[in-house]
PDB file of N, CA and C in Angstrom:
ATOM      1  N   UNK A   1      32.829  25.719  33.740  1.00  0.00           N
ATOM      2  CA  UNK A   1      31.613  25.685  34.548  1.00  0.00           C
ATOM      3  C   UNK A   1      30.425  26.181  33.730  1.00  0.00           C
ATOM      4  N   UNK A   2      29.018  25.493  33.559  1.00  0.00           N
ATOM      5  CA  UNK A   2      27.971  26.146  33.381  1.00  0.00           C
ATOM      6  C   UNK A   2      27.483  26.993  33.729  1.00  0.00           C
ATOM      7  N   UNK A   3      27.231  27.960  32.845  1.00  0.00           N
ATOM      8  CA  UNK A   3      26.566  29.404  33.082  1.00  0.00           C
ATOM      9  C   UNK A   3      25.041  28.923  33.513  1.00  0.00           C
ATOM     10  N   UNK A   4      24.521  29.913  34.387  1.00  0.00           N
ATOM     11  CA  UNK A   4      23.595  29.796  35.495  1.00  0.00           C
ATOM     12  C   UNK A   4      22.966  30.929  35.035  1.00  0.00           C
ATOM     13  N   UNK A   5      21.206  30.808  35.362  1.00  0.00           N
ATOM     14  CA  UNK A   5      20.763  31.739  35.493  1.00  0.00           C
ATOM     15  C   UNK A   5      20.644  31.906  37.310  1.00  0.00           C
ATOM     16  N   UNK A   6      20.482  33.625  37.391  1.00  0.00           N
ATOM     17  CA  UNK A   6      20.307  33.526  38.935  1.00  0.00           C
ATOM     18  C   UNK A   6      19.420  32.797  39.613  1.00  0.00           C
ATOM     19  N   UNK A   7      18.485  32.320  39.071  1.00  0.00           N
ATOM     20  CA  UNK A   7      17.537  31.241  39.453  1.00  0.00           C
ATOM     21  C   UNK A   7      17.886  29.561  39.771  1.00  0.00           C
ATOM     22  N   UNK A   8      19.131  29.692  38.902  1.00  0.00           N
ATOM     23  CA  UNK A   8      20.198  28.435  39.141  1.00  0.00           C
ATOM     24  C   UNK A   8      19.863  27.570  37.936  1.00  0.00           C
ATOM     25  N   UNK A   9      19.132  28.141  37.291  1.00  0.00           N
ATOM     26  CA  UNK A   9      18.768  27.160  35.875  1.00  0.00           C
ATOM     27  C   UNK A   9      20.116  26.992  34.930  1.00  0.00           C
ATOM     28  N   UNK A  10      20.197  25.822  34.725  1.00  0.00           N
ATOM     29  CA  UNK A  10      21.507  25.692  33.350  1.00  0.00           C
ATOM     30  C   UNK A  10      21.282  26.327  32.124  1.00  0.00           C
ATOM     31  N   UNK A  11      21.951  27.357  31.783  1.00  0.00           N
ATOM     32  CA  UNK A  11      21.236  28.363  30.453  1.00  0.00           C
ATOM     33  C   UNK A  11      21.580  27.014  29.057  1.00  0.00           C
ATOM     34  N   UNK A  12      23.092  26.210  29.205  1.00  0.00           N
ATOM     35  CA  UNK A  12      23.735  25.058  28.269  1.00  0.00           C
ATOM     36  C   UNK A  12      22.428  23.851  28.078  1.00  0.00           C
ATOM     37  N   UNK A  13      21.886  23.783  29.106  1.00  0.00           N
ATOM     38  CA  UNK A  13      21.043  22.382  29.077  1.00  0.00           C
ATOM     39  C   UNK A  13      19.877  23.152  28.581  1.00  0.00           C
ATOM     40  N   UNK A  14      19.449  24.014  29.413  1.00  0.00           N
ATOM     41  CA  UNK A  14      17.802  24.894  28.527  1.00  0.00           C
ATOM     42  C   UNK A  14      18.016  24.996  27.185  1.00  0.00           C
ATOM     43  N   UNK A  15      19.265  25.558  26.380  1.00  0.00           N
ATOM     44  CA  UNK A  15      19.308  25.853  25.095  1.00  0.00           C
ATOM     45  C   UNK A  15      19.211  24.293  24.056  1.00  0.00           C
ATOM     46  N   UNK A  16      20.120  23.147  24.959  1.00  0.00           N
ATOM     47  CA  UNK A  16      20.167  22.146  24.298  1.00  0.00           C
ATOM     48  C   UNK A  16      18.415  21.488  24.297  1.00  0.00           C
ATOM     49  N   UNK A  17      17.914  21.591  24.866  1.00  0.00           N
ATOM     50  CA  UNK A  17      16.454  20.793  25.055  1.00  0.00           C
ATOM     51  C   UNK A  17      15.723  21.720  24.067  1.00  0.00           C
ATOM     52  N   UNK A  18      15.778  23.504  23.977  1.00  0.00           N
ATOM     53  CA  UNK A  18      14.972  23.939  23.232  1.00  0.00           C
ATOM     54  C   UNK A  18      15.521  23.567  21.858  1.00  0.00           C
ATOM     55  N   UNK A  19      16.767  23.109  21.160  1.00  0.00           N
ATOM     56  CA  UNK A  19      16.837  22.918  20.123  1.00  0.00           C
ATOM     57  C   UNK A  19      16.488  21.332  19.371  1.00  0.00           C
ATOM     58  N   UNK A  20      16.259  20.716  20.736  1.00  0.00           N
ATOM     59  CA  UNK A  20      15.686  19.318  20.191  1.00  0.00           C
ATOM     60  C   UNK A  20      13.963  19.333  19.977  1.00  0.00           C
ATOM     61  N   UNK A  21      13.558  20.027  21.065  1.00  0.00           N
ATOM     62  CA  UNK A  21      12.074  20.261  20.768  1.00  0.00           C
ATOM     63  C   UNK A  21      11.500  20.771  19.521  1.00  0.00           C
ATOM     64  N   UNK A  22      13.236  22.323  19.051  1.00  0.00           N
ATOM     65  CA  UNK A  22      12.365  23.127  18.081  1.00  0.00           C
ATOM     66  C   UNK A  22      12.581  22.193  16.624  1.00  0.00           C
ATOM     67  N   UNK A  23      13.585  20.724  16.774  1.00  0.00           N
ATOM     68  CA  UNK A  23      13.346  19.854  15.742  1.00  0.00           C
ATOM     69  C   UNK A  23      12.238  18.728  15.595  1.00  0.00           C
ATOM     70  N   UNK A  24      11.833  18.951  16.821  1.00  0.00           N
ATOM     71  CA  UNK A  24      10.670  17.442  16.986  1.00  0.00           C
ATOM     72  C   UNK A  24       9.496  18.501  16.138  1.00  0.00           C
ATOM     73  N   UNK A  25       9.488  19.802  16.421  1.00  0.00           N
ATOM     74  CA  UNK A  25       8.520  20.476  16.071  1.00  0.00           C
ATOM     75  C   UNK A  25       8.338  20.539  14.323  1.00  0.00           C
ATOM     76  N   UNK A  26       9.587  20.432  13.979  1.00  0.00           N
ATOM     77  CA  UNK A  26       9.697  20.417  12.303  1.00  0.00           C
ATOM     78  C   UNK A  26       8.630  19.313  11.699  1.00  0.00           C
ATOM     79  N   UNK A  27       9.079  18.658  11.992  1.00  0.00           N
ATOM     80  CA  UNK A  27       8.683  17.312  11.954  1.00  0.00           C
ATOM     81  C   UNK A  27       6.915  17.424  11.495  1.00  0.00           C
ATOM     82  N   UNK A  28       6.854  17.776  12.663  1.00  0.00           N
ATOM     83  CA  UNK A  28       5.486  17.594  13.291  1.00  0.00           C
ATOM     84  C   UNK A  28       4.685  18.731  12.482  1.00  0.00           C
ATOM     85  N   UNK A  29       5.205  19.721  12.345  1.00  0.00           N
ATOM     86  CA  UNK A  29       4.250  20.949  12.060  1.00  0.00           C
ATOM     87  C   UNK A  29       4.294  20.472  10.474  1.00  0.00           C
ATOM     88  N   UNK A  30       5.102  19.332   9.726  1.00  0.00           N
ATOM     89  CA  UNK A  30       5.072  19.501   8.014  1.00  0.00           C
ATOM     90  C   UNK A  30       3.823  18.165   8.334  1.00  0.00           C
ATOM     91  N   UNK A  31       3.294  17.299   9.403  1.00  0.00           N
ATOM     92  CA  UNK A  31       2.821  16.154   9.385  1.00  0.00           C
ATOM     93  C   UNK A  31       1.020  17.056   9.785  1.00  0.00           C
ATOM     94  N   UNK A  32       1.281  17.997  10.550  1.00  0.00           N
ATOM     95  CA  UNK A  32      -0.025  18.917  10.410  1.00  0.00           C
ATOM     96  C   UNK A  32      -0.597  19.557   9.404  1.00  0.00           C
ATOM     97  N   UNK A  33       0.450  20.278   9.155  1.00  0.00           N
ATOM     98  CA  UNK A  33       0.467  21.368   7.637  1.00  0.00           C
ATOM     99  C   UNK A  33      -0.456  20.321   6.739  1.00  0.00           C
ATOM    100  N   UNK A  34      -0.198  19.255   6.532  1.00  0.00           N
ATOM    101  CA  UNK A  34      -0.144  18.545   5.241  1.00  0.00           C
ATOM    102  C   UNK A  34      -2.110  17.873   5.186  1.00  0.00           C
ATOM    103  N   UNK A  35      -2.856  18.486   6.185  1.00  0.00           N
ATOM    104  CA  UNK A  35      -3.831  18.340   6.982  1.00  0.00           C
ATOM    105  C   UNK A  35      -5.296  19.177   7.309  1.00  0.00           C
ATOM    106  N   UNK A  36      -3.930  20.423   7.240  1.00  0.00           N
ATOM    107  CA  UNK A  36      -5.045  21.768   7.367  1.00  0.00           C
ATOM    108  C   UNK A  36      -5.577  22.279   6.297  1.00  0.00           C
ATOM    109  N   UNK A  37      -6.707  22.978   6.568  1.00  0.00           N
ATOM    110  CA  UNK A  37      -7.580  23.718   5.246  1.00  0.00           C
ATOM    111  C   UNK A  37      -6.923  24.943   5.494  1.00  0.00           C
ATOM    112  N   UNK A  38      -6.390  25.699   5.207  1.00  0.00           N
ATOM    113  CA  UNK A  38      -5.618  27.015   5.217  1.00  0.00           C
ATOM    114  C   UNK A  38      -7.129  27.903   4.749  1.00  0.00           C
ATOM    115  N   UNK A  39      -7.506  27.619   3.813  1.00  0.00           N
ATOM    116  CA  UNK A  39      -8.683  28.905   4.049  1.00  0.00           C
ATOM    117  C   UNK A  39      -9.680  28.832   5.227  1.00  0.00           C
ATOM    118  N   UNK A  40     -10.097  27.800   5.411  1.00  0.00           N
ATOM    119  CA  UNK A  40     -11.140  27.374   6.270  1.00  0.00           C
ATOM    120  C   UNK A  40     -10.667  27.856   7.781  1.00  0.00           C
ATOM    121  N   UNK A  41      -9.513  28.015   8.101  1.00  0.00           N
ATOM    122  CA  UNK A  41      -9.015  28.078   9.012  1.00  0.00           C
ATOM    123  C   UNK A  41      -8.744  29.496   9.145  1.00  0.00           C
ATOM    124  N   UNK A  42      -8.205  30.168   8.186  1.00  0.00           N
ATOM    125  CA  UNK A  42      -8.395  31.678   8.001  1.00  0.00           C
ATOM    126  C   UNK A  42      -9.976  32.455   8.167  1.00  0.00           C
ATOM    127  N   UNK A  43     -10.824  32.139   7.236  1.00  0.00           N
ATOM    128  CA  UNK A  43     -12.236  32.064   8.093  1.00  0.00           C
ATOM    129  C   UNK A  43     -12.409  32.520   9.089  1.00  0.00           C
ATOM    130  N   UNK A  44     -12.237  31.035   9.776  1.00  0.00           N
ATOM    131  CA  UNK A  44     -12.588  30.998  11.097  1.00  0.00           C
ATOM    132  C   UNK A  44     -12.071  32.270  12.335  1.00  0.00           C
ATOM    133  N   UNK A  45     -10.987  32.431  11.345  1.00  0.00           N
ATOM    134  CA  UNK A  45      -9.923  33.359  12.496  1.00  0.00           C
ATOM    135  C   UNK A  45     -10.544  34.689  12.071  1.00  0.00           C
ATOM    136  N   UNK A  46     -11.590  35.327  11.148  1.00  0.00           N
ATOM    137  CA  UNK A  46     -11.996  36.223  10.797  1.00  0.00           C
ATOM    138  C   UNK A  46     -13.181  35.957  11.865  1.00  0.00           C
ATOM    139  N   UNK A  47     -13.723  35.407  11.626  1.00  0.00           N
ATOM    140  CA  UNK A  47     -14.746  35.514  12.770  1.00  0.00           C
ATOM    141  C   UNK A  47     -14.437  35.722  13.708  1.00  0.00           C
ATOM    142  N   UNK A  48     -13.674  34.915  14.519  1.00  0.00           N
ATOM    143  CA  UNK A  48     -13.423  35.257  15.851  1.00  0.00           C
ATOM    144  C   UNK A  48     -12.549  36.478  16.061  1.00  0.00           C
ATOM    145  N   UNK A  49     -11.956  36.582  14.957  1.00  0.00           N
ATOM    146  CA  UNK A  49     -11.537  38.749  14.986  1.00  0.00           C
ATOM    147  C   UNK A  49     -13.133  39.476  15.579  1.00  0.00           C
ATOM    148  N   UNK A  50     -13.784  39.196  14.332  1.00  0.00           N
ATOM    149  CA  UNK A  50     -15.331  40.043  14.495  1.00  0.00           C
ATOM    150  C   UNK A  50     -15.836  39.984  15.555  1.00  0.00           C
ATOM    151  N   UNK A  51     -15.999  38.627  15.939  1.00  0.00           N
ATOM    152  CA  UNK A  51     -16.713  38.291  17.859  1.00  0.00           C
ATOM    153  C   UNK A  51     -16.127  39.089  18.366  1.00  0.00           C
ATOM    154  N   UNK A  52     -14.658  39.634  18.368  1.00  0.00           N
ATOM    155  CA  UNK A  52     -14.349  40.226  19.594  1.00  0.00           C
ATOM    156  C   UNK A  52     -14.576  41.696  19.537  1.00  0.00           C
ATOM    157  N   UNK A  53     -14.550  42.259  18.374  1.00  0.00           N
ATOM    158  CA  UNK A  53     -14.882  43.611  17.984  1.00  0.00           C
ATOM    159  C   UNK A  53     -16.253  43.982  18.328  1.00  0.00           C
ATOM    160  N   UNK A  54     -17.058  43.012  18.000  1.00  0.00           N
ATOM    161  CA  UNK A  54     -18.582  43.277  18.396  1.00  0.00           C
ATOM    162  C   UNK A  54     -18.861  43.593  19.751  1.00  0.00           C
TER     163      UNK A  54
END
């Protein structure tokens, strides 16, 4: 029998879907990566550190 969360969720089917997603994600994040300005983007994330400090 499938283990249940008390909520009645299938813990077997949740785990199987998160491990297909966390491969669609491979995929996807080397088809982004290959895209981004890594400094420019670091930057940006400095600023919006500062905005919030201010």
């Amino acid at each position: 029998m499938a283990k249940k969360t008390p909520a009645g969720t299938n813990v077997q089917k949740v785990a199987q879907q998160n491990n297909a997603s966390a491969q669609n994600l491979e995929s996807t994040n080397a088809e982004f990566a290959s895209e981004t300005d890594v400094s420019a983007v670091r930057q940006k994330n400095q600023k919006s550190q500062q905005n919030k400090k201010g």
